[in-house]
C-alpha atoms as a PDB file:
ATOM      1  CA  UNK A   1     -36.938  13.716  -9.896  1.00  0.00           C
ATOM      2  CA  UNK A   2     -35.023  16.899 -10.614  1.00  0.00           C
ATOM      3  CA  UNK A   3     -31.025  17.365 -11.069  1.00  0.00           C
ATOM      4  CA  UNK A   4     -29.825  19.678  -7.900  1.00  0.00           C
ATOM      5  CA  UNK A   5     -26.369  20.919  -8.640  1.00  0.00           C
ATOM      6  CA  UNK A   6     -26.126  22.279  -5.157  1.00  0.00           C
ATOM      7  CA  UNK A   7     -26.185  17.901  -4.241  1.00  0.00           C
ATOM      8  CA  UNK A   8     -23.966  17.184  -7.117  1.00  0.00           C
ATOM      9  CA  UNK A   9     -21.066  19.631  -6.313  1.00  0.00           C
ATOM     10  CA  UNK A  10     -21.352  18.672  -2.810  1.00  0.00           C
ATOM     11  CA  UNK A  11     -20.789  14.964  -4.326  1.00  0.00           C
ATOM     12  CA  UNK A  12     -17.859  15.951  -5.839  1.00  0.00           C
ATOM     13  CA  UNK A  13     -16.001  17.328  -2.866  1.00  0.00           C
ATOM     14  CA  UNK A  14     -17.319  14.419  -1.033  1.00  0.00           C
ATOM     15  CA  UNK A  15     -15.314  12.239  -3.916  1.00  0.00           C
ATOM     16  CA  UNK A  16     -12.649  13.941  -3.550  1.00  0.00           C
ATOM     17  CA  UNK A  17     -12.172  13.161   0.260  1.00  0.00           C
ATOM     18  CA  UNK A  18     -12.897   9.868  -0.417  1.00  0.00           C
ATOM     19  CA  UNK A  19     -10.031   9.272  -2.533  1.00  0.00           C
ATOM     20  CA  UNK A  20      -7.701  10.927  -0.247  1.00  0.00           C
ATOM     21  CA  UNK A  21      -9.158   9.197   2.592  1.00  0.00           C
ATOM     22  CA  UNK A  22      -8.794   5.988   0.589  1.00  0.00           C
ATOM     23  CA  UNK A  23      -5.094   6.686   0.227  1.00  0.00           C
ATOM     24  CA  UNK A  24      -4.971   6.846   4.058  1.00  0.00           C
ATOM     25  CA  UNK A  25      -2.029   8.883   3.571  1.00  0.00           C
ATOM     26  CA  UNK A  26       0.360   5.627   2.515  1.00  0.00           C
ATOM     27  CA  UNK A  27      -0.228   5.616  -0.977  1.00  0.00           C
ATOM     28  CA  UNK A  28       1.871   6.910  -3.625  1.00  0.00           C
ATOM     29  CA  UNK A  29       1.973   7.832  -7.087  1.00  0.00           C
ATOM     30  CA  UNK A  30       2.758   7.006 -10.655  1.00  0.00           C
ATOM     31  CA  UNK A  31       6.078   4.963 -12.070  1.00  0.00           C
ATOM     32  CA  UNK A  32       9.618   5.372 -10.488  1.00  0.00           C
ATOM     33  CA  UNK A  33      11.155   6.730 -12.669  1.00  0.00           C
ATOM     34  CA  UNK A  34       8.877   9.229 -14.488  1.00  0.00           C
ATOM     35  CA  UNK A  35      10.403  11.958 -12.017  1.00  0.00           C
ATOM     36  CA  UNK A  36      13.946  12.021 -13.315  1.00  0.00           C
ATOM     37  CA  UNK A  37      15.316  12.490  -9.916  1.00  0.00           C
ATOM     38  CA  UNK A  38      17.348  10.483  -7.745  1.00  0.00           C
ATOM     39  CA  UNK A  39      14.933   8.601  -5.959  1.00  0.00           C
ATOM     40  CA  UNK A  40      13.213   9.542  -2.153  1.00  0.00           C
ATOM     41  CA  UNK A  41      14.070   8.054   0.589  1.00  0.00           C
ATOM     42  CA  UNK A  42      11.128   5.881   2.497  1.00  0.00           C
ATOM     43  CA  UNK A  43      10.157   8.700   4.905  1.00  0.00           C
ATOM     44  CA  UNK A  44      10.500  11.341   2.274  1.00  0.00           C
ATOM     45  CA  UNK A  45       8.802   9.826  -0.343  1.00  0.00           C
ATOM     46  CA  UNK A  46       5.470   9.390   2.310  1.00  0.00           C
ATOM     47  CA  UNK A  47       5.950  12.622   3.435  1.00  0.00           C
ATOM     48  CA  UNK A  48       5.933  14.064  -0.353  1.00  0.00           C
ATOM     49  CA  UNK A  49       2.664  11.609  -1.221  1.00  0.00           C
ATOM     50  CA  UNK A  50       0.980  12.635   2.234  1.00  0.00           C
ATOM     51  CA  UNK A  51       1.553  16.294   1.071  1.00  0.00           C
ATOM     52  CA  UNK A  52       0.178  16.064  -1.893  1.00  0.00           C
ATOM     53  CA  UNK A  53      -2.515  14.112  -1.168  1.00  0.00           C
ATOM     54  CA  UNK A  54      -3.838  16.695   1.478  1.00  0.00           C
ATOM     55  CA  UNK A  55      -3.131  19.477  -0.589  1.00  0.00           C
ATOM     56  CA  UNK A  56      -5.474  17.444  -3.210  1.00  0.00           C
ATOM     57  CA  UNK A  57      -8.354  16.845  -0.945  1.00  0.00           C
ATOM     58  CA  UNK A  58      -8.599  20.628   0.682  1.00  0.00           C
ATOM     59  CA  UNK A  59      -8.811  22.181  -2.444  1.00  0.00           C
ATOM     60  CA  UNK A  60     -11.505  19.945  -3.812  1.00  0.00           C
ATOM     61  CA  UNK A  61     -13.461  19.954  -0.898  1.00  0.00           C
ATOM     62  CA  UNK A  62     -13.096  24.113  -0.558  1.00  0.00           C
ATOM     63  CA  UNK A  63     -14.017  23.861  -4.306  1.00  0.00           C
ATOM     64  CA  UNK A  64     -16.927  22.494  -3.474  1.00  0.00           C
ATOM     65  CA  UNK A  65     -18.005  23.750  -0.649  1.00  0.00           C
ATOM     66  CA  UNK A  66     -17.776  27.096  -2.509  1.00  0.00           C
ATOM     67  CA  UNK A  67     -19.735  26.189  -5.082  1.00  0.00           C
ATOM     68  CA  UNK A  68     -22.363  24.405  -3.074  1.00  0.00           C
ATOM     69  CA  UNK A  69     -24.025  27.622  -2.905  1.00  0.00           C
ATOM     70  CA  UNK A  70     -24.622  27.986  -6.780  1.00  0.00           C
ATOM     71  CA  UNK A  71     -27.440  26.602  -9.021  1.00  0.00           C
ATOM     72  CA  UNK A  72     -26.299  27.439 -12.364  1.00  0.00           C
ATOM     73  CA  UNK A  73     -24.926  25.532 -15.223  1.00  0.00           C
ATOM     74  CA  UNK A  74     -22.430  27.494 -15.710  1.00  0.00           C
ATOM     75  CA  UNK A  75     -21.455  27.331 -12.312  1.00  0.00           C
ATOM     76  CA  UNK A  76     -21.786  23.686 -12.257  1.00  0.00           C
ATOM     77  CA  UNK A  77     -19.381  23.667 -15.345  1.00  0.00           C
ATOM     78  CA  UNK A  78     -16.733  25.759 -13.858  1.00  0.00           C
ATOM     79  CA  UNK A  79     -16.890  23.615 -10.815  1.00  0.00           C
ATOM     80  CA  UNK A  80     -15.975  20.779 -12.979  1.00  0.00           C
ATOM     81  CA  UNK A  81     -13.385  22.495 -14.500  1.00  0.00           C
ATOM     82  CA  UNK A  82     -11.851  23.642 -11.386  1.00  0.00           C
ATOM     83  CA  UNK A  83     -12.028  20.081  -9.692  1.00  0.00           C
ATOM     84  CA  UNK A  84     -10.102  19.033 -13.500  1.00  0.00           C
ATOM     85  CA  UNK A  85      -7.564  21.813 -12.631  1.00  0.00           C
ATOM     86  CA  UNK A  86      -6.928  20.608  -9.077  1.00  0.00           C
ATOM     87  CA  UNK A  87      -6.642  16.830  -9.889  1.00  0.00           C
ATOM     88  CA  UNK A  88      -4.088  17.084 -12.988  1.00  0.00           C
ATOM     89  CA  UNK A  89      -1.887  19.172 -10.596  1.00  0.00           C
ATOM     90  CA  UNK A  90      -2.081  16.353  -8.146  1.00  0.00           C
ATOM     91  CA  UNK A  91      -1.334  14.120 -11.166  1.00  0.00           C
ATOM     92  CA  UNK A  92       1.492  16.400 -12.103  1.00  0.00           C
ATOM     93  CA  UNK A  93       2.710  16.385  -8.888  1.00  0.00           C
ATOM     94  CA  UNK A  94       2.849  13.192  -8.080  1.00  0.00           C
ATOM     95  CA  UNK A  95       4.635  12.434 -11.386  1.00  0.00           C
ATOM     96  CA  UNK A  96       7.606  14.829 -10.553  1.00  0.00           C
ATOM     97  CA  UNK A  97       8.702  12.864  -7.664  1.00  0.00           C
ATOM     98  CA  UNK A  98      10.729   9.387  -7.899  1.00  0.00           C
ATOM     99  CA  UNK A  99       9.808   6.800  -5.686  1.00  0.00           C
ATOM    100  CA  UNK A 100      11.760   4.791  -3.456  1.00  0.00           C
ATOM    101  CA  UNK A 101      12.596   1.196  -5.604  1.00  0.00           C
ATOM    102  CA  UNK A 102      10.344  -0.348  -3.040  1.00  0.00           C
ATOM    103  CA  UNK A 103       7.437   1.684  -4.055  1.00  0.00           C
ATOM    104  CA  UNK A 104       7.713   2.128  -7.425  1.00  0.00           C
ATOM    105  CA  UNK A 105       4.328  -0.756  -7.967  1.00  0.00           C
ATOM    106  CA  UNK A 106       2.473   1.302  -5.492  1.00  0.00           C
ATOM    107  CA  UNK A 107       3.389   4.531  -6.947  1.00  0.00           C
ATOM    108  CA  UNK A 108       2.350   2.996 -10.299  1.00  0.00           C
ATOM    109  CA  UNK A 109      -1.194   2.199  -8.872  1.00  0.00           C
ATOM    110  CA  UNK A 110      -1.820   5.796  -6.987  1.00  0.00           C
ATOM    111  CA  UNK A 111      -0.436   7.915 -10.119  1.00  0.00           C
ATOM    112  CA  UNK A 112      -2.439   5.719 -12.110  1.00  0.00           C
ATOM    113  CA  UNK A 113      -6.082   5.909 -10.321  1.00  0.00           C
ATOM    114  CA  UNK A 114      -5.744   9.721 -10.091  1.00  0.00           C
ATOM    115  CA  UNK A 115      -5.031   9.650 -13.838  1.00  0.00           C
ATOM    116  CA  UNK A 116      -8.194   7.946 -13.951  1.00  0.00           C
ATOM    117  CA  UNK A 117      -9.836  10.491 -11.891  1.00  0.00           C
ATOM    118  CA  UNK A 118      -8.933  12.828 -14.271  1.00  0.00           C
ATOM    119  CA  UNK A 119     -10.032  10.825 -17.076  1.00  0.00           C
ATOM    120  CA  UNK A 120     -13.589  10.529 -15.809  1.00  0.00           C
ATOM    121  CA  UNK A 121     -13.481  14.555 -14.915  1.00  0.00           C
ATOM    122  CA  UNK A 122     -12.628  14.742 -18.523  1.00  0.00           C
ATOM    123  CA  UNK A 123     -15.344  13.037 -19.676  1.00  0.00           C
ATOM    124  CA  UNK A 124     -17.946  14.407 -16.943  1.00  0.00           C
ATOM    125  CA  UNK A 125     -17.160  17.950 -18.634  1.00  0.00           C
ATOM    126  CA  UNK A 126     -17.853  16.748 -22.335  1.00  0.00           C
ATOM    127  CA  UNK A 127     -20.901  14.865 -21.112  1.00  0.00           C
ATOM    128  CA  UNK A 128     -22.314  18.231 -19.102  1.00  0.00           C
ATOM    129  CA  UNK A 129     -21.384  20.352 -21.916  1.00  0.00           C
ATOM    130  CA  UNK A 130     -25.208  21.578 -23.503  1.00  0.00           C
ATOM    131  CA  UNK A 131     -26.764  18.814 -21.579  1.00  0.00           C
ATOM    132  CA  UNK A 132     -30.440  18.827 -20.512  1.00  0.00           C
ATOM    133  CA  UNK A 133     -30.795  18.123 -16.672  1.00  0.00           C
ATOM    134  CA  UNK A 134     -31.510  14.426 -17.305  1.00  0.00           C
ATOM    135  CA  UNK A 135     -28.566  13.968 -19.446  1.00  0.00           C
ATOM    136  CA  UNK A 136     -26.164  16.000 -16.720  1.00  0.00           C
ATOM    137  CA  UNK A 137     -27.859  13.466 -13.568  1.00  0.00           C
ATOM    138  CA  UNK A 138     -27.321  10.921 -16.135  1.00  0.00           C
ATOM    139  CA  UNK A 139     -23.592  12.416 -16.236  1.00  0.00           C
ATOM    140  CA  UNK A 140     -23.020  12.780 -12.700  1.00  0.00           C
ATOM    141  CA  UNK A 141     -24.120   9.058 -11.757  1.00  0.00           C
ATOM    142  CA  UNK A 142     -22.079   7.484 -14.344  1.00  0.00           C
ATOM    143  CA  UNK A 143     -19.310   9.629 -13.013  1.00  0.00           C
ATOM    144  CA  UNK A 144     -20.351   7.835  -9.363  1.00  0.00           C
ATOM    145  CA  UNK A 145     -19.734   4.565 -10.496  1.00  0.00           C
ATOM    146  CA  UNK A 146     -16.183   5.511 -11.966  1.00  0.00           C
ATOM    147  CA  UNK A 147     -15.329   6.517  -8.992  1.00  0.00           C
ATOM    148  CA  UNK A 148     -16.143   3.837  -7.398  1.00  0.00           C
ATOM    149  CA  UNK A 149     -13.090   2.081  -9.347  1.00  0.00           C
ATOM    150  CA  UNK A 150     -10.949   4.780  -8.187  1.00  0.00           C
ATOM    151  CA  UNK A 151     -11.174   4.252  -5.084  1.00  0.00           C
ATOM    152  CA  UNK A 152     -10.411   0.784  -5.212  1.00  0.00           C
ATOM    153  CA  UNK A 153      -7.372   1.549  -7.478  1.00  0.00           C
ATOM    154  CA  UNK A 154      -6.269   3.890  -4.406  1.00  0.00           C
ATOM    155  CA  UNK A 155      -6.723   1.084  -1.852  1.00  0.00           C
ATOM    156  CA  UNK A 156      -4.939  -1.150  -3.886  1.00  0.00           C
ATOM    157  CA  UNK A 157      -1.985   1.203  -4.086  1.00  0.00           C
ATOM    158  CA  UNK A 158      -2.290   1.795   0.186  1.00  0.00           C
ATOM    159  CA  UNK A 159      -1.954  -2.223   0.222  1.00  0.00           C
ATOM    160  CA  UNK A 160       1.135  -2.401  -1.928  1.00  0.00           C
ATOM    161  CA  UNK A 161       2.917   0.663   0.330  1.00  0.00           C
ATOM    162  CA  UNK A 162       2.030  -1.193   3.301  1.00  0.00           C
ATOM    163  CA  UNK A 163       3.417  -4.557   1.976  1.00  0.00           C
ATOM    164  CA  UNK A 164       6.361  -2.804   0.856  1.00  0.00           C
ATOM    165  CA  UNK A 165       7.243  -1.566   4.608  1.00  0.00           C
ATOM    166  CA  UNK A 166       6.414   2.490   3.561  1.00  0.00           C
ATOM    167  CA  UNK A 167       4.453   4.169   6.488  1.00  0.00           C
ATOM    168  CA  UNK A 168       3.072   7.782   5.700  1.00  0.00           C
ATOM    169  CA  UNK A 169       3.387  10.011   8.624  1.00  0.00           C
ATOM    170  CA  UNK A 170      -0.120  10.930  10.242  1.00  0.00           C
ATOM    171  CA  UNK A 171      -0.615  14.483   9.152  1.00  0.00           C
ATOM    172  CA  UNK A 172      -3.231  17.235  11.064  1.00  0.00           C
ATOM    173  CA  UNK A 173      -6.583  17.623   8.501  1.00  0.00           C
END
C-alpha cells in the first residue's frame, strides 16, 4: 500500500472541520484570565469563539483543498506547516480574549484541545521531516488517532458551555 499525500492533505482539512464542527460553535477557549481584559459578556464571548472558530476551519480546509492538488514532499511539508501556522493563531486568538466567569472551565477545555492540536502538528512535522513514505503514513495515522482525543477534548468543552447557559449564535458556513 502506497502513502498518497493528495489523501493525506485532504485528511487534514477534513480534521480540521471536524474540530470546528465538534465545537458546534459553543465552545470556547483557554483560561479566564490569560486575556488580561475585562471579561466578555455571554453573547460576546460566543460570538468571539464562533468567530474564531470559523475563521479556523476555512483556512484549514482552503489549505487543504489547495494543496490537494500536490504530490510532493515538500509540498506535503509546507502543508503541515501552514495548517501549524493557522492553528497557533487560533490558539493565540483564543488566548487574547477573557471569558465570561461562567465559562472560564469550558474555555480552559477548548484553548486547551487546540493546544493539543498544535502539539500533535508539531510533532507530525518532526516525524515527516526526511521520512521514507512508510514512516510519513506511519506519521499521518498516529496523527489520526491524536486527533481523535481532540475532538473529544472539544466536545467536552461544547458540554461545559452548554451546562454553563452560553449559546453561540448560529453563524452562515
Amino acid at each position: 500500500m502506497s502513502f498518497d499525500p493528495k489523501k493525506f492533505l485532504v485528511l487534514l482539512a477534513m480534521m480540521a472541520a471536524l474540530l470546528v464542527a465538534g465545537c458546534g460553535g459553543d465552545d470556547e477557549d483557554d483560561g479566564g484570565d490569560s486575556g488580561g481584559g475585562e471579561a466578555l459578556s455571554e453573547e460576546d464571548y460566543a460570538s468571539e469563539i464562533q468567530g474564531i472558530l470559523t475563521t479556523f476551519g476555512e483556512e484549514s480546509v482552503a489549505l487543504g483543498t489547495e494543496l490537494a492538488g500536490s504530490s510532493s514532499a515538500e509540498d506535503l511539508g509546507s502543508g503541515v506547516d501552514s495548517l501549524q501556522e493557522v492553528t497557533q493563531t487560533a490558539v493565540d486568538d483564543l488566548n487574547a480574549i477573557t471569558p465570561p466567569e461562567a465559562a472560564a472551565e469550558a474555555h480552559e477545555t477548548l484553548t486547551g484541545a487546540l493546544e493539543g492540536y498544535l502539539e500533535d502538528i508539531e510533532t507530525l512535522a518532526s516525524d515527516l521531516d526526511g521520512a521514507s513514505p512508510e514512516e510519513t503514513q506511519e506519521a499521518a495515522q498516529a496523527f489520526q488517532e491524536s486527533a481523535t482525543e481532540v475532538q473529544s477534548n472539544l466536545a467536552e468543552a461544547a458540554t461545559q458551555l452548554q451546562e454553563s447557559g452560553i449559546e453561540a449564535p448560529t453563524e452562515e458556513p
